[in-house]
C-alpha atoms as a PDB file:
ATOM      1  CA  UNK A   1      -6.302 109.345-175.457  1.00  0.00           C
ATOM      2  CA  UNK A   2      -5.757 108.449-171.783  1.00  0.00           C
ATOM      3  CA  UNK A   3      -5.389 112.549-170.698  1.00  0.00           C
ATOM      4  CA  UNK A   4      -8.950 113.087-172.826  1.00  0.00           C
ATOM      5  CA  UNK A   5     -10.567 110.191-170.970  1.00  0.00           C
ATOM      6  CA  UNK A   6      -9.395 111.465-167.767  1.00  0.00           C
ATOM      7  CA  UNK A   7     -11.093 114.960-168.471  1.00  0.00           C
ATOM      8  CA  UNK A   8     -14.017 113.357-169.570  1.00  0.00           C
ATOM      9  CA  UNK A   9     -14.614 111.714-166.213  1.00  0.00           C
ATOM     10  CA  UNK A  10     -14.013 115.020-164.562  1.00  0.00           C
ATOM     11  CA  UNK A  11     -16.128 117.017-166.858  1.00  0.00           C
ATOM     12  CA  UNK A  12     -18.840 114.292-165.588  1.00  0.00           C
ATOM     13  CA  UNK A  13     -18.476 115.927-161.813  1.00  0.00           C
ATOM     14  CA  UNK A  14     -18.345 119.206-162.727  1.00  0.00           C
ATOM     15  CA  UNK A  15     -21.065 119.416-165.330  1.00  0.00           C
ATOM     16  CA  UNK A  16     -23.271 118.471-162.402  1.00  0.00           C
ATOM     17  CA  UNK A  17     -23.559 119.399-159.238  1.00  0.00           C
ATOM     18  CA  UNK A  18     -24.547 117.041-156.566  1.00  0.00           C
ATOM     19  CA  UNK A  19     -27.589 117.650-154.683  1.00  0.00           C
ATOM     20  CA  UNK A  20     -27.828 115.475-151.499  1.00  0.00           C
ATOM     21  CA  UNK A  21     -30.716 116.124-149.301  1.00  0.00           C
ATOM     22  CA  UNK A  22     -28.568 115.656-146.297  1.00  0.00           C
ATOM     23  CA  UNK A  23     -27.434 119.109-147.562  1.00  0.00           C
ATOM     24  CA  UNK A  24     -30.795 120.514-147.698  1.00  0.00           C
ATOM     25  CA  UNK A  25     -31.168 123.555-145.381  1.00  0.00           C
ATOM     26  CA  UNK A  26     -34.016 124.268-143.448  1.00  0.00           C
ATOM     27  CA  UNK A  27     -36.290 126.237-146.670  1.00  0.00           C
ATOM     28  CA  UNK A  28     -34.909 123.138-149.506  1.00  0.00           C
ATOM     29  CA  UNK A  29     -36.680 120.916-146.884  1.00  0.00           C
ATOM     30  CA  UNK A  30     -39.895 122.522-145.711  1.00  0.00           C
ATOM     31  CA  UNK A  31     -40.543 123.172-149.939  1.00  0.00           C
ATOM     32  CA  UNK A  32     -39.635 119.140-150.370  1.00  0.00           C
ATOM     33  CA  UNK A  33     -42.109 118.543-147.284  1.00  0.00           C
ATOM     34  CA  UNK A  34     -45.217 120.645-149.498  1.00  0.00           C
ATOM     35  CA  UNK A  35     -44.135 118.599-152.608  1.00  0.00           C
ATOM     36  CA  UNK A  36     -44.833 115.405-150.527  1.00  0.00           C
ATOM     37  CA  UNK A  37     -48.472 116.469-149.122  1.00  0.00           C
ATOM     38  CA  UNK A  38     -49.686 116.408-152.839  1.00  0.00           C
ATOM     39  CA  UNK A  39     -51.675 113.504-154.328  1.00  0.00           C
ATOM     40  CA  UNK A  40     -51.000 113.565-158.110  1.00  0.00           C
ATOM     41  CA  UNK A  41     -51.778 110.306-159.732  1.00  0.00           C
ATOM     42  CA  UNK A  42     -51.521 110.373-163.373  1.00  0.00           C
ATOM     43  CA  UNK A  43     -49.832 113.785-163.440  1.00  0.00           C
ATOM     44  CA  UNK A  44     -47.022 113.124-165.752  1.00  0.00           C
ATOM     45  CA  UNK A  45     -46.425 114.655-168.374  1.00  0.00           C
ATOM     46  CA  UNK A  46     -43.627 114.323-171.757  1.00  0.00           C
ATOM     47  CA  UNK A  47     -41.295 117.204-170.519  1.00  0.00           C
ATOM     48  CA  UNK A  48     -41.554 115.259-166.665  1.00  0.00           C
ATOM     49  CA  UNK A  49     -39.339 112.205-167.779  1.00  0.00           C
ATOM     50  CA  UNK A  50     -36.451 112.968-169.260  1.00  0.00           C
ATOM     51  CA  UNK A  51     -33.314 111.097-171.129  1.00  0.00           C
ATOM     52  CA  UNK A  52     -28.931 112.568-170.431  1.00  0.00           C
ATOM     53  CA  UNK A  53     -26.591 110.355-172.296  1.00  0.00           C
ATOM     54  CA  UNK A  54     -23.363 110.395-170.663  1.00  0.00           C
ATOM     55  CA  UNK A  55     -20.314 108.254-172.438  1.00  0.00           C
ATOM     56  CA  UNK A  56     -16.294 107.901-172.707  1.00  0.00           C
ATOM     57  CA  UNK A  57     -16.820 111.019-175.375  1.00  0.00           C
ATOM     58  CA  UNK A  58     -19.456 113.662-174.322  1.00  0.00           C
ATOM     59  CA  UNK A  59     -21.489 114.126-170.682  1.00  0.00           C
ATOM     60  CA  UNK A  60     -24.525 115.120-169.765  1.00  0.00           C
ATOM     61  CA  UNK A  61     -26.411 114.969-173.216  1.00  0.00           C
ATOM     62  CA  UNK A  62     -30.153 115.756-173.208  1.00  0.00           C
ATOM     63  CA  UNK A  63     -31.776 112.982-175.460  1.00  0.00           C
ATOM     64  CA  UNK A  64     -35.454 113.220-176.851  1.00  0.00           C
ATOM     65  CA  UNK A  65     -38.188 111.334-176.460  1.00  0.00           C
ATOM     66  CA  UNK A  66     -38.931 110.770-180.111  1.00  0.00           C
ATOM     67  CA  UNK A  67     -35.691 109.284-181.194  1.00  0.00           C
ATOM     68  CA  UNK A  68     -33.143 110.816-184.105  1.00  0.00           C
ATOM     69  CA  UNK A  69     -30.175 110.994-182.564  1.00  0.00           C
ATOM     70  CA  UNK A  70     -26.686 109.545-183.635  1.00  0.00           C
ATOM     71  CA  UNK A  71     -26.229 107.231-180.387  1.00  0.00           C
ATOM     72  CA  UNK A  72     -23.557 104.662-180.695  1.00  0.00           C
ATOM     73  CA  UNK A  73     -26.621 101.555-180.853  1.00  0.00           C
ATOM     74  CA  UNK A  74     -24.107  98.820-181.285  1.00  0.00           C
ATOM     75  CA  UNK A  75     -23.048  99.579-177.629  1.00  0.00           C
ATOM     76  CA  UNK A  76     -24.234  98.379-174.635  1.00  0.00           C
ATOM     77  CA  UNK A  77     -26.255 100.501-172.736  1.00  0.00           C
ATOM     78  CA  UNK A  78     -27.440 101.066-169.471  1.00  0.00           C
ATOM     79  CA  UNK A  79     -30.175 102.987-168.467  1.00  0.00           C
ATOM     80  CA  UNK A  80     -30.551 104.217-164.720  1.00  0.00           C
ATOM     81  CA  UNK A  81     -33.595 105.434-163.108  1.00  0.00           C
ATOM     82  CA  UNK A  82     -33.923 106.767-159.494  1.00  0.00           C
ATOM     83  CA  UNK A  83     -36.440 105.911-157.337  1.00  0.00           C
ATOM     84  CA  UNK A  84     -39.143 108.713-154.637  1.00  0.00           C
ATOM     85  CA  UNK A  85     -37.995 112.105-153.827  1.00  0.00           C
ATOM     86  CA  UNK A  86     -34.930 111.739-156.318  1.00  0.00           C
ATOM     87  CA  UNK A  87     -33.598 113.140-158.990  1.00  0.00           C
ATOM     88  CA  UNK A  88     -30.245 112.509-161.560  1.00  0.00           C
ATOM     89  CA  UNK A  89     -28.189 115.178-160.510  1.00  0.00           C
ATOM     90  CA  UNK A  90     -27.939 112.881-157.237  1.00  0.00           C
ATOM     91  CA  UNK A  91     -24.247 112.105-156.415  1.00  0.00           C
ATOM     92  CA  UNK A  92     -25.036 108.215-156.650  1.00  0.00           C
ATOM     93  CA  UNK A  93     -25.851 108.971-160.401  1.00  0.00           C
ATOM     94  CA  UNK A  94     -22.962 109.791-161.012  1.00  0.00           C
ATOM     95  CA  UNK A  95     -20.818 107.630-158.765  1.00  0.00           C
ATOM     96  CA  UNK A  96     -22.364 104.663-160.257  1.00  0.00           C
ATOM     97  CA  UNK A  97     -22.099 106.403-164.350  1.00  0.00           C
ATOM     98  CA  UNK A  98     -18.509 107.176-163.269  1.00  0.00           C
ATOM     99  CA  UNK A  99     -17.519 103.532-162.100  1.00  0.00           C
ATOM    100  CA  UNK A 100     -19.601 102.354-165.845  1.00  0.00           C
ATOM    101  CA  UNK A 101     -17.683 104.353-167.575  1.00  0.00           C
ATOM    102  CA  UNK A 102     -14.156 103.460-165.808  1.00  0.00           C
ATOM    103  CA  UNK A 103     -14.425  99.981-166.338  1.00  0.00           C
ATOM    104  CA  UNK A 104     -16.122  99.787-170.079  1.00  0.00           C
ATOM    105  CA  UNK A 105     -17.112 101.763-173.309  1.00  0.00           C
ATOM    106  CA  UNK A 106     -20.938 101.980-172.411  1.00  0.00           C
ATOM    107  CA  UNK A 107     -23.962 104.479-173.533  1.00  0.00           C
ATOM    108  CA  UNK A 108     -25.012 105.495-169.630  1.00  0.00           C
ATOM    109  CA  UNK A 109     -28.259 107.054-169.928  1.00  0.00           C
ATOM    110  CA  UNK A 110     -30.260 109.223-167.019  1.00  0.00           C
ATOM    111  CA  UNK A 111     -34.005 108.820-166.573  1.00  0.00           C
ATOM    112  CA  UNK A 112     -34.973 111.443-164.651  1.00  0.00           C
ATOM    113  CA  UNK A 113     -38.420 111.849-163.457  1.00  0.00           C
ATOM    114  CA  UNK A 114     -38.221 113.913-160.350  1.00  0.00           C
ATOM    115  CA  UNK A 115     -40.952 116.585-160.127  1.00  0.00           C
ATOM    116  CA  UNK A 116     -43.603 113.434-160.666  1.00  0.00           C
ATOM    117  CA  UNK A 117     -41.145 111.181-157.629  1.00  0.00           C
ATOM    118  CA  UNK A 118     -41.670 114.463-155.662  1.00  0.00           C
ATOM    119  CA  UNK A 119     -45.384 113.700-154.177  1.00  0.00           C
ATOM    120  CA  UNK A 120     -46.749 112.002-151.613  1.00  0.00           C
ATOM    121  CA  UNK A 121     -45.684 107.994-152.269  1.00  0.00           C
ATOM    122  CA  UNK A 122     -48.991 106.453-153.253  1.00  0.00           C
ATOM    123  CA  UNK A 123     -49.413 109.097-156.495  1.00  0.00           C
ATOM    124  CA  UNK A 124     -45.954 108.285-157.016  1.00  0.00           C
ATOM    125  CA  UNK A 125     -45.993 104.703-156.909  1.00  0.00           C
ATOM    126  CA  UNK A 126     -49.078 104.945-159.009  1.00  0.00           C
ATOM    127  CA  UNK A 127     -47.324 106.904-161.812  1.00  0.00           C
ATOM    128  CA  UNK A 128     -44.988 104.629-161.554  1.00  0.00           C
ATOM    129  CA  UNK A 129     -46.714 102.666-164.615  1.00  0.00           C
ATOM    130  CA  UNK A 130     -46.830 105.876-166.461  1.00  0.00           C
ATOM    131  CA  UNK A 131     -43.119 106.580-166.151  1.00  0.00           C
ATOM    132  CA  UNK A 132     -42.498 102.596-167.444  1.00  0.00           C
ATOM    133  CA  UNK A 133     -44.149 103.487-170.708  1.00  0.00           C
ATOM    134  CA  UNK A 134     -42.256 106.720-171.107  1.00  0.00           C
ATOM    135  CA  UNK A 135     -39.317 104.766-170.486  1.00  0.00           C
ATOM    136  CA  UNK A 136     -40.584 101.945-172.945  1.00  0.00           C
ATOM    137  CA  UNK A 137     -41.531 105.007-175.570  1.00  0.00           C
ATOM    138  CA  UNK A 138     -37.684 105.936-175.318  1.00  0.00           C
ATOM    139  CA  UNK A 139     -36.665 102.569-175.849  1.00  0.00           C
ATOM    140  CA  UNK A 140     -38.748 101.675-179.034  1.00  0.00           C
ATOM    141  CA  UNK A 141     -38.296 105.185-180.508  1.00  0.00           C
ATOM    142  CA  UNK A 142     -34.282 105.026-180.287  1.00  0.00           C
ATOM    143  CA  UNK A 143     -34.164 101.493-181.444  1.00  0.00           C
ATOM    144  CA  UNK A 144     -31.897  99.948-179.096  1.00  0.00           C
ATOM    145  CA  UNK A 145     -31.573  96.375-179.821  1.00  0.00           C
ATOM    146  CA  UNK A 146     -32.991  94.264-176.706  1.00  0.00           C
ATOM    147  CA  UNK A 147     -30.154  92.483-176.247  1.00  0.00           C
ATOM    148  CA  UNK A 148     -27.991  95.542-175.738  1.00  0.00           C
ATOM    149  CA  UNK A 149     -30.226  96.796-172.617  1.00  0.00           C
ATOM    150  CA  UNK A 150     -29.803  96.805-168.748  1.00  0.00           C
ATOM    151  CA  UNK A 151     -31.869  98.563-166.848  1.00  0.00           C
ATOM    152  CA  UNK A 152     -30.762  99.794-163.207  1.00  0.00           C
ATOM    153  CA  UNK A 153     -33.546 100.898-161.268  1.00  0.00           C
ATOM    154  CA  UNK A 154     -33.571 102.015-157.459  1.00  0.00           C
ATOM    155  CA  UNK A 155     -36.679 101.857-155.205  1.00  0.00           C
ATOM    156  CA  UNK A 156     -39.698 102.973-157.495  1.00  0.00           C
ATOM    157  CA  UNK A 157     -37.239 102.745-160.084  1.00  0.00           C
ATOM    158  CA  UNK A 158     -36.899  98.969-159.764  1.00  0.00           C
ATOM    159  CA  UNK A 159     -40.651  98.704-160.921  1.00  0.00           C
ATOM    160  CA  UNK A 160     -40.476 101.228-163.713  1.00  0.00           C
ATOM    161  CA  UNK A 161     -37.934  99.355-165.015  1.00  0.00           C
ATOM    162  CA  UNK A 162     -40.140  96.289-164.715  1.00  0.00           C
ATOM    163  CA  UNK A 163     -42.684  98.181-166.477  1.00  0.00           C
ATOM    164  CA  UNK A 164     -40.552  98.805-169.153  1.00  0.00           C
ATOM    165  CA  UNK A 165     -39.403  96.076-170.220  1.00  0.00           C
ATOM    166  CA  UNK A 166     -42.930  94.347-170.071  1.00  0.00           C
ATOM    167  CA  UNK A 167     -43.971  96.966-172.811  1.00  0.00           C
ATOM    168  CA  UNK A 168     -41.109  96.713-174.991  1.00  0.00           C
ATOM    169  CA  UNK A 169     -41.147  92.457-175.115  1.00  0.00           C
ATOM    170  CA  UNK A 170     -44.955  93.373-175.904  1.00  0.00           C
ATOM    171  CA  UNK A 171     -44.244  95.482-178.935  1.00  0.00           C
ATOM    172  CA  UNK A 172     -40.685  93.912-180.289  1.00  0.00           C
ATOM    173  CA  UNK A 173     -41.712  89.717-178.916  1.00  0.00           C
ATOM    174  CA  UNK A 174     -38.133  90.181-178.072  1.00  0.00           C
ATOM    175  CA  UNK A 175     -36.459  90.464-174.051  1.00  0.00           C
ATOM    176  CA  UNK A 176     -34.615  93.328-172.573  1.00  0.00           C
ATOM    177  CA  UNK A 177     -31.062  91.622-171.571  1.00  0.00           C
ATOM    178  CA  UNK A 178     -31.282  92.403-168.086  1.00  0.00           C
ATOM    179  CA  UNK A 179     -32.986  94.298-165.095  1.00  0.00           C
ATOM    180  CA  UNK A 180     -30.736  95.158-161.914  1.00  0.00           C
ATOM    181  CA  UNK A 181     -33.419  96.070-158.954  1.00  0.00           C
ATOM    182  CA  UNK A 182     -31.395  97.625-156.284  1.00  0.00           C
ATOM    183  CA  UNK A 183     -34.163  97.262-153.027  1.00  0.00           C
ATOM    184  CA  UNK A 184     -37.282  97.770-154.824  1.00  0.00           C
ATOM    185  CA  UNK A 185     -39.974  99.535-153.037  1.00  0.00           C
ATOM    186  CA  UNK A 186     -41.904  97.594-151.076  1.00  0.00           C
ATOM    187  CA  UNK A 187     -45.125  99.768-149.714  1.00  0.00           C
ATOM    188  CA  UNK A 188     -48.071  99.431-151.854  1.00  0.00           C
ATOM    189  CA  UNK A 189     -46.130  96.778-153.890  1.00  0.00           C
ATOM    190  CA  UNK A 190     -46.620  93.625-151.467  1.00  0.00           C
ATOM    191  CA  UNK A 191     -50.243  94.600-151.535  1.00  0.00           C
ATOM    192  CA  UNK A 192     -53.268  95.526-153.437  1.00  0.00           C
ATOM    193  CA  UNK A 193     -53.761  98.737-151.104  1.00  0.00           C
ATOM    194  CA  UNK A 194     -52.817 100.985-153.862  1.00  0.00           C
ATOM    195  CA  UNK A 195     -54.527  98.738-156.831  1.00  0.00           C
ATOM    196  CA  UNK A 196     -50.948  98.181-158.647  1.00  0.00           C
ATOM    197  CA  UNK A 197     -50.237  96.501-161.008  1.00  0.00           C
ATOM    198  CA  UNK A 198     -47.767  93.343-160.382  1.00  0.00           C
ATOM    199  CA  UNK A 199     -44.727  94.537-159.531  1.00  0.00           C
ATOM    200  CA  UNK A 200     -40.927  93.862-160.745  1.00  0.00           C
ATOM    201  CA  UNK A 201     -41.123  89.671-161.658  1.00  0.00           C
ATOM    202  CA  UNK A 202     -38.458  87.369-162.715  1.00  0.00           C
ATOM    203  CA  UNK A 203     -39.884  87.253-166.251  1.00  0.00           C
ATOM    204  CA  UNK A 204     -39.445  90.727-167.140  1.00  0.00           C
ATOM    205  CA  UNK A 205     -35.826  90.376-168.631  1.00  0.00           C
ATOM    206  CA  UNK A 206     -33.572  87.115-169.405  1.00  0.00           C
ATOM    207  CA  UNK A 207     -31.865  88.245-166.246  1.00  0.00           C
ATOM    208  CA  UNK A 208     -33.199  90.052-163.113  1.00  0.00           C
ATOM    209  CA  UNK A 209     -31.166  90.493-160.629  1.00  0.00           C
ATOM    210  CA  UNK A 210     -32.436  91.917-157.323  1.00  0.00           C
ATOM    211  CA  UNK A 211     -30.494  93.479-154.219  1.00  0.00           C
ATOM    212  CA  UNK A 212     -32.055  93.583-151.230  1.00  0.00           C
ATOM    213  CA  UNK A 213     -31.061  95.868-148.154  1.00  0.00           C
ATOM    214  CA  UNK A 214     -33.688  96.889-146.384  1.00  0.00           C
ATOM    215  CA  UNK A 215     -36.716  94.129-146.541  1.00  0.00           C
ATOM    216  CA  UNK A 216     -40.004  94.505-144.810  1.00  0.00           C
ATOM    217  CA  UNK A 217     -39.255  98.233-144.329  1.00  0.00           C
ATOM    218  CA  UNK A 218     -38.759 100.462-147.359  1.00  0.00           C
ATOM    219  CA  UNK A 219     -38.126  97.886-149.575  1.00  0.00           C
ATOM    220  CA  UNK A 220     -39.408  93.961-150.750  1.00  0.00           C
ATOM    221  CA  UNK A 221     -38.310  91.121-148.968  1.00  0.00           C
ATOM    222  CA  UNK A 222     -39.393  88.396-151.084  1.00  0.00           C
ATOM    223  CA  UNK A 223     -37.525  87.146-153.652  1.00  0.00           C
ATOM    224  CA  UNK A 224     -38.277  88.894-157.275  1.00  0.00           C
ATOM    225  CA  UNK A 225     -35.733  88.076-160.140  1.00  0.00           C
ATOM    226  CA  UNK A 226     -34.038  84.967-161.129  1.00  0.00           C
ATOM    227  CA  UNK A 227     -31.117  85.871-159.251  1.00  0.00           C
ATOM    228  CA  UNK A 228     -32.155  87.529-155.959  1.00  0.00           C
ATOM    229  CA  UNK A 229     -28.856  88.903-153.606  1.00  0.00           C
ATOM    230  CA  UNK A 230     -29.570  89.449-149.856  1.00  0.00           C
ATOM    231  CA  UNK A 231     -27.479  91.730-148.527  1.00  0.00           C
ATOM    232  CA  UNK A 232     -25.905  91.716-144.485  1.00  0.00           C
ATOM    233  CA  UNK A 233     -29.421  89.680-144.232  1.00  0.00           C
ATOM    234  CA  UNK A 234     -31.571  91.646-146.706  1.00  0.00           C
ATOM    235  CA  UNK A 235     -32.913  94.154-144.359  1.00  0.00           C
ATOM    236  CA  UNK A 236     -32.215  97.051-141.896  1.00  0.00           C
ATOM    237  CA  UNK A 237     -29.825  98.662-140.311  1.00  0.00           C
ATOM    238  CA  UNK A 238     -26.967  98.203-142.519  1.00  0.00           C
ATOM    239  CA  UNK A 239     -23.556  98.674-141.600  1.00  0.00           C
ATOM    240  CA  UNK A 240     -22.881 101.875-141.878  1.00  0.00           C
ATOM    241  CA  UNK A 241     -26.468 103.503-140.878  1.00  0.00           C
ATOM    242  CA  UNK A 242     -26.382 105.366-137.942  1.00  0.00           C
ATOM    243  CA  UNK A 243     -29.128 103.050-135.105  1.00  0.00           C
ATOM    244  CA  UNK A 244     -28.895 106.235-132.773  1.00  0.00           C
ATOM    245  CA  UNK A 245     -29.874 109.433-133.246  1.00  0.00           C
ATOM    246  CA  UNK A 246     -26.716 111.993-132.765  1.00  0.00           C
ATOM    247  CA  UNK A 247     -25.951 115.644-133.627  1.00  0.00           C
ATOM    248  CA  UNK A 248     -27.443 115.794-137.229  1.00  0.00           C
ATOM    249  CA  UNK A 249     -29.074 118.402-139.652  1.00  0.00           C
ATOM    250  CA  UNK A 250     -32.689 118.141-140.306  1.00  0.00           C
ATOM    251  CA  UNK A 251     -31.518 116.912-143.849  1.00  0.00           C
ATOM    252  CA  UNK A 252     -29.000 114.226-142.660  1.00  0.00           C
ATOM    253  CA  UNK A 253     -31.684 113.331-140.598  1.00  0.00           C
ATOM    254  CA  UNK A 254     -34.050 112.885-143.216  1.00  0.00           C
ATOM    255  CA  UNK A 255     -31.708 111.049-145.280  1.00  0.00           C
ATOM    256  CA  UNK A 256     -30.422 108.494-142.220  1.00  0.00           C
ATOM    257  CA  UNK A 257     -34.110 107.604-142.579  1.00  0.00           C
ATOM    258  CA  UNK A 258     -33.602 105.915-146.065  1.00  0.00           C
ATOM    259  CA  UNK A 259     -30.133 104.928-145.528  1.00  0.00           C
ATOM    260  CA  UNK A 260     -30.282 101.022-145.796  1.00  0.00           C
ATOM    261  CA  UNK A 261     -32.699 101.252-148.500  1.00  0.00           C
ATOM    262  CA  UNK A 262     -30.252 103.254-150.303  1.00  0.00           C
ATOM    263  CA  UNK A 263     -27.318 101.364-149.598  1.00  0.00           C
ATOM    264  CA  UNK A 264     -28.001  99.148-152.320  1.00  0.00           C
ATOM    265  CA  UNK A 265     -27.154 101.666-155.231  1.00  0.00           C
ATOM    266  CA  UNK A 266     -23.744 101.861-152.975  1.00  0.00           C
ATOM    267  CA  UNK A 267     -22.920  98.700-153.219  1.00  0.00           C
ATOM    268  CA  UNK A 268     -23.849  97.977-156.725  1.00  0.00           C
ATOM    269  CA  UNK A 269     -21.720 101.029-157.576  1.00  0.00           C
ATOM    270  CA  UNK A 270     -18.608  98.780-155.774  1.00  0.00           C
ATOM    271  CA  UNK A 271     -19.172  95.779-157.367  1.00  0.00           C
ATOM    272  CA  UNK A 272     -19.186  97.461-160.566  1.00  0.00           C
ATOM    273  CA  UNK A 273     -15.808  98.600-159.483  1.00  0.00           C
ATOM    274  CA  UNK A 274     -13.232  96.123-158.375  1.00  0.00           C
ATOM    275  CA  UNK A 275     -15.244  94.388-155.322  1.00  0.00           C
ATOM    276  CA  UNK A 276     -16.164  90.958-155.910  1.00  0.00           C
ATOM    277  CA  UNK A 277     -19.483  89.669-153.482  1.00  0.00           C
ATOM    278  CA  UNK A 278     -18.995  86.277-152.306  1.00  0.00           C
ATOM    279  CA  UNK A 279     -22.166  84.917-151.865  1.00  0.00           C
ATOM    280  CA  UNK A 280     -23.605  82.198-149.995  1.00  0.00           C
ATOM    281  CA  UNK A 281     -25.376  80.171-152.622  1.00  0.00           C
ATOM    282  CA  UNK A 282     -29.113  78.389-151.444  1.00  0.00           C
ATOM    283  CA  UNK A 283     -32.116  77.105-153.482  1.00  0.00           C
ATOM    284  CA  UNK A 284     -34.724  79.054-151.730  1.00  0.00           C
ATOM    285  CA  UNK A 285     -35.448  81.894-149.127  1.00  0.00           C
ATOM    286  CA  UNK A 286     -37.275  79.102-147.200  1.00  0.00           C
ATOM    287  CA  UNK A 287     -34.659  77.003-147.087  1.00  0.00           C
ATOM    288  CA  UNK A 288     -32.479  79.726-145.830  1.00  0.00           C
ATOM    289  CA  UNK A 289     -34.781  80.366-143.210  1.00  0.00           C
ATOM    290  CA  UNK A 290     -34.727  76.331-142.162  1.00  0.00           C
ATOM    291  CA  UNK A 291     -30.680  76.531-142.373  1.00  0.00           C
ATOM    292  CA  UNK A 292     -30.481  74.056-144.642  1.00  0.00           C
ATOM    293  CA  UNK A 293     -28.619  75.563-147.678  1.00  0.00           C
ATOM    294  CA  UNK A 294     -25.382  73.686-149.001  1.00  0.00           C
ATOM    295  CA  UNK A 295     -22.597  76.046-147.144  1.00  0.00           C
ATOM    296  CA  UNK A 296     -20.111  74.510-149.670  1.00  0.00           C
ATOM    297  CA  UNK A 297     -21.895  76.465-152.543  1.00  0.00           C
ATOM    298  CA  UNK A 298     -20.916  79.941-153.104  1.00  0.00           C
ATOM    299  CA  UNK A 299     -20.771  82.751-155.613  1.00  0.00           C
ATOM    300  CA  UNK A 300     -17.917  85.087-156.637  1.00  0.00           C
ATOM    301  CA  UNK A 301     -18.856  88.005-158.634  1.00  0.00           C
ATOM    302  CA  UNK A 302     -18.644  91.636-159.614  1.00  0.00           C
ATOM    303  CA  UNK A 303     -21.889  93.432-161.328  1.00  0.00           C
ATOM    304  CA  UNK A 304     -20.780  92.669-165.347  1.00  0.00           C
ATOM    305  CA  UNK A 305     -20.957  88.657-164.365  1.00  0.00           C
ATOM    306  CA  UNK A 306     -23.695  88.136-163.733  1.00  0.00           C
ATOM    307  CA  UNK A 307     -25.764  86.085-166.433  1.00  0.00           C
ATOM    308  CA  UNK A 308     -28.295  83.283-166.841  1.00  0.00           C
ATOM    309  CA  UNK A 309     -26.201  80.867-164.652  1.00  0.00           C
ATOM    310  CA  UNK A 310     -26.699  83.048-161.575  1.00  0.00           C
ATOM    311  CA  UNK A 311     -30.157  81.982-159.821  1.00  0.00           C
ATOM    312  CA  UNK A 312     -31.851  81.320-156.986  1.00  0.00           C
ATOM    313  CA  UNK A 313     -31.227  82.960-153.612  1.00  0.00           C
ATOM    314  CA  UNK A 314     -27.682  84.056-152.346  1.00  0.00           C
ATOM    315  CA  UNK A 315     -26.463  85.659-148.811  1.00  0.00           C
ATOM    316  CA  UNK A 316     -24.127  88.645-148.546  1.00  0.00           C
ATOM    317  CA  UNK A 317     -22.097  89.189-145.269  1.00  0.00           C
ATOM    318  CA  UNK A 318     -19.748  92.548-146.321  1.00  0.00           C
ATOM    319  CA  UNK A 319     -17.994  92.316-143.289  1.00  0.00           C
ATOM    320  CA  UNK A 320     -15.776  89.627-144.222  1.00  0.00           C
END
């Protein structure tokens, strides 16, 4: 049993190969730059978002829309879904489905929606809504009990999984379990410019928590969930990111860009692993900002903790 398991997490690597775009050569990236010029709101379309079920037993499974499969629904199962310009075969994917899968006997399921993330942001942002109901569609159509759901969403992907949820406590009167919103996009969601919707909100799941990294920038600073986690202060540069430019590749770059917003799927992926945050507990962001939290207060916890006790506001200093 423990050899098969073993070759079942490698079979997860090698079924997939990993495309960064800080290994994008000079063509990848002038073709990703054309995608990104086009405006393509509602442009999405049933074969653009698609389902992979990846478990302890079998990788990599394409799942359909409509339902009718023999998925394990007494599990629980979490769904992850990337965020602009991305894509599942990412290696983060598959770090984070690889640390799942480690540590419990979980359905991990792929939403992929990457030729509709692949346009210039507003369109995308806009179709976010679009890709929610898809997701919701998936959701209803499988059956998976409400109880049994997390949704992990990145970026854009934090808001489709808002979306979701919304639809499916609609149709079924019933919650999704939880939401985990690593940075949520903030452009176009802190404002009515793009005439969305409301974004990601604390009532979209029994728990929602949010992990912020780079606030004001590419992502939200305010607090969103009922458990919001700000992370070496919430916002750029995070340890880690590169603050001067150096020898790079138009690709790394590109990607050194994005690289506090996207260090929150990194460290989710470690505190679903053995890393425990401790986390300066405090009512409020404003009282934060007025240094007048209780420093005596703190939280200790890895990603599969957290639950309806964890709320408020808490502060994150990964260097200690």
């Amino acid at each position: 049993m423990v050899v098969a398991w073993f070759l079942v997490l490698f079979s997860v690597q090698s079924v997939i190969s990993d495309e960064d775009v800080r290994d994008f050569n000079a063509s990848r990236l002038f073709r990703l730059f054309k995608d990104l010029a086009q405006y393509r709101p509602n442009d999405v379309n049933d074969h653009d978002v698609t389902f992979y079920l990846f478990t302890r037993q079998e990788s990599n499974v394409p799942m359909p829309l409509q339902g009718n499969t023999s998925i394990d629904l007494s599990k629980n199962t979490k769904l992850i879904i990337h965020g602009w310009i991305d894509n599942h075969n990412r290696s983060w994917y598959h770090h984070l489905t690889d640390a799942y899968l480690t540590h419990g006997d979980y359905n991990v399921i792929h939403v992929d929606w990457g030729r509709v993330s692949k346009s210039f942001y507003a369109s995308s942002a806009a179709n976010t809504q679009i890709v929610g109901r898809y997701v919701a569609t998936f959701l209803l159509n499988h059956q998976f009990p409400p109880k049994n759901v997390h949704l992990i969403g990145h970026s854009l992907g934090a808001h489709i999984a808002g979306y979701a949820a919304d639809i499916v406590e609609k149709n079924l009167t019933t919650k999704i379990r939880r939401i985990s919103a690593l940075d949520p996009a903030g452009p176009g969601f802190s404002s009515v410019v793009l005439g969305l919707e409301k974004p990601l909100v604390r009532e979209n799941a029994e728990v929602v928590d949010v992990y912020h990294t780079d606030g004001g920038f590419l992502g939200l600073f305010i607090p969103l969930g009922s458990f919001d986690v700000y992370i070496n202060g919430g916002v750029r540069i995070q340890p880690d990111c590169r603050s001067a430019l150096g020898n790079f590749t138009a690709g790394l770059l590109f990607e050194e860009l994005y690289c506090s917003h996207t260090r929150s799927y990194v460290y989710f992926t470690e505190i679903v692993n053995s890393t425990k945050f401790t986390c300066a507990k405090c009512g409020s962001l404003f009282q934060q900002m007025l240094d007048s939290c209780n420093l005596n207060k703190k939280y200790v916890f890895g990603a599969e903790d957290i639950d309806e006790t964890y709320t408020g506001v808490c502060f994150v200093d990964t260097s200690k």
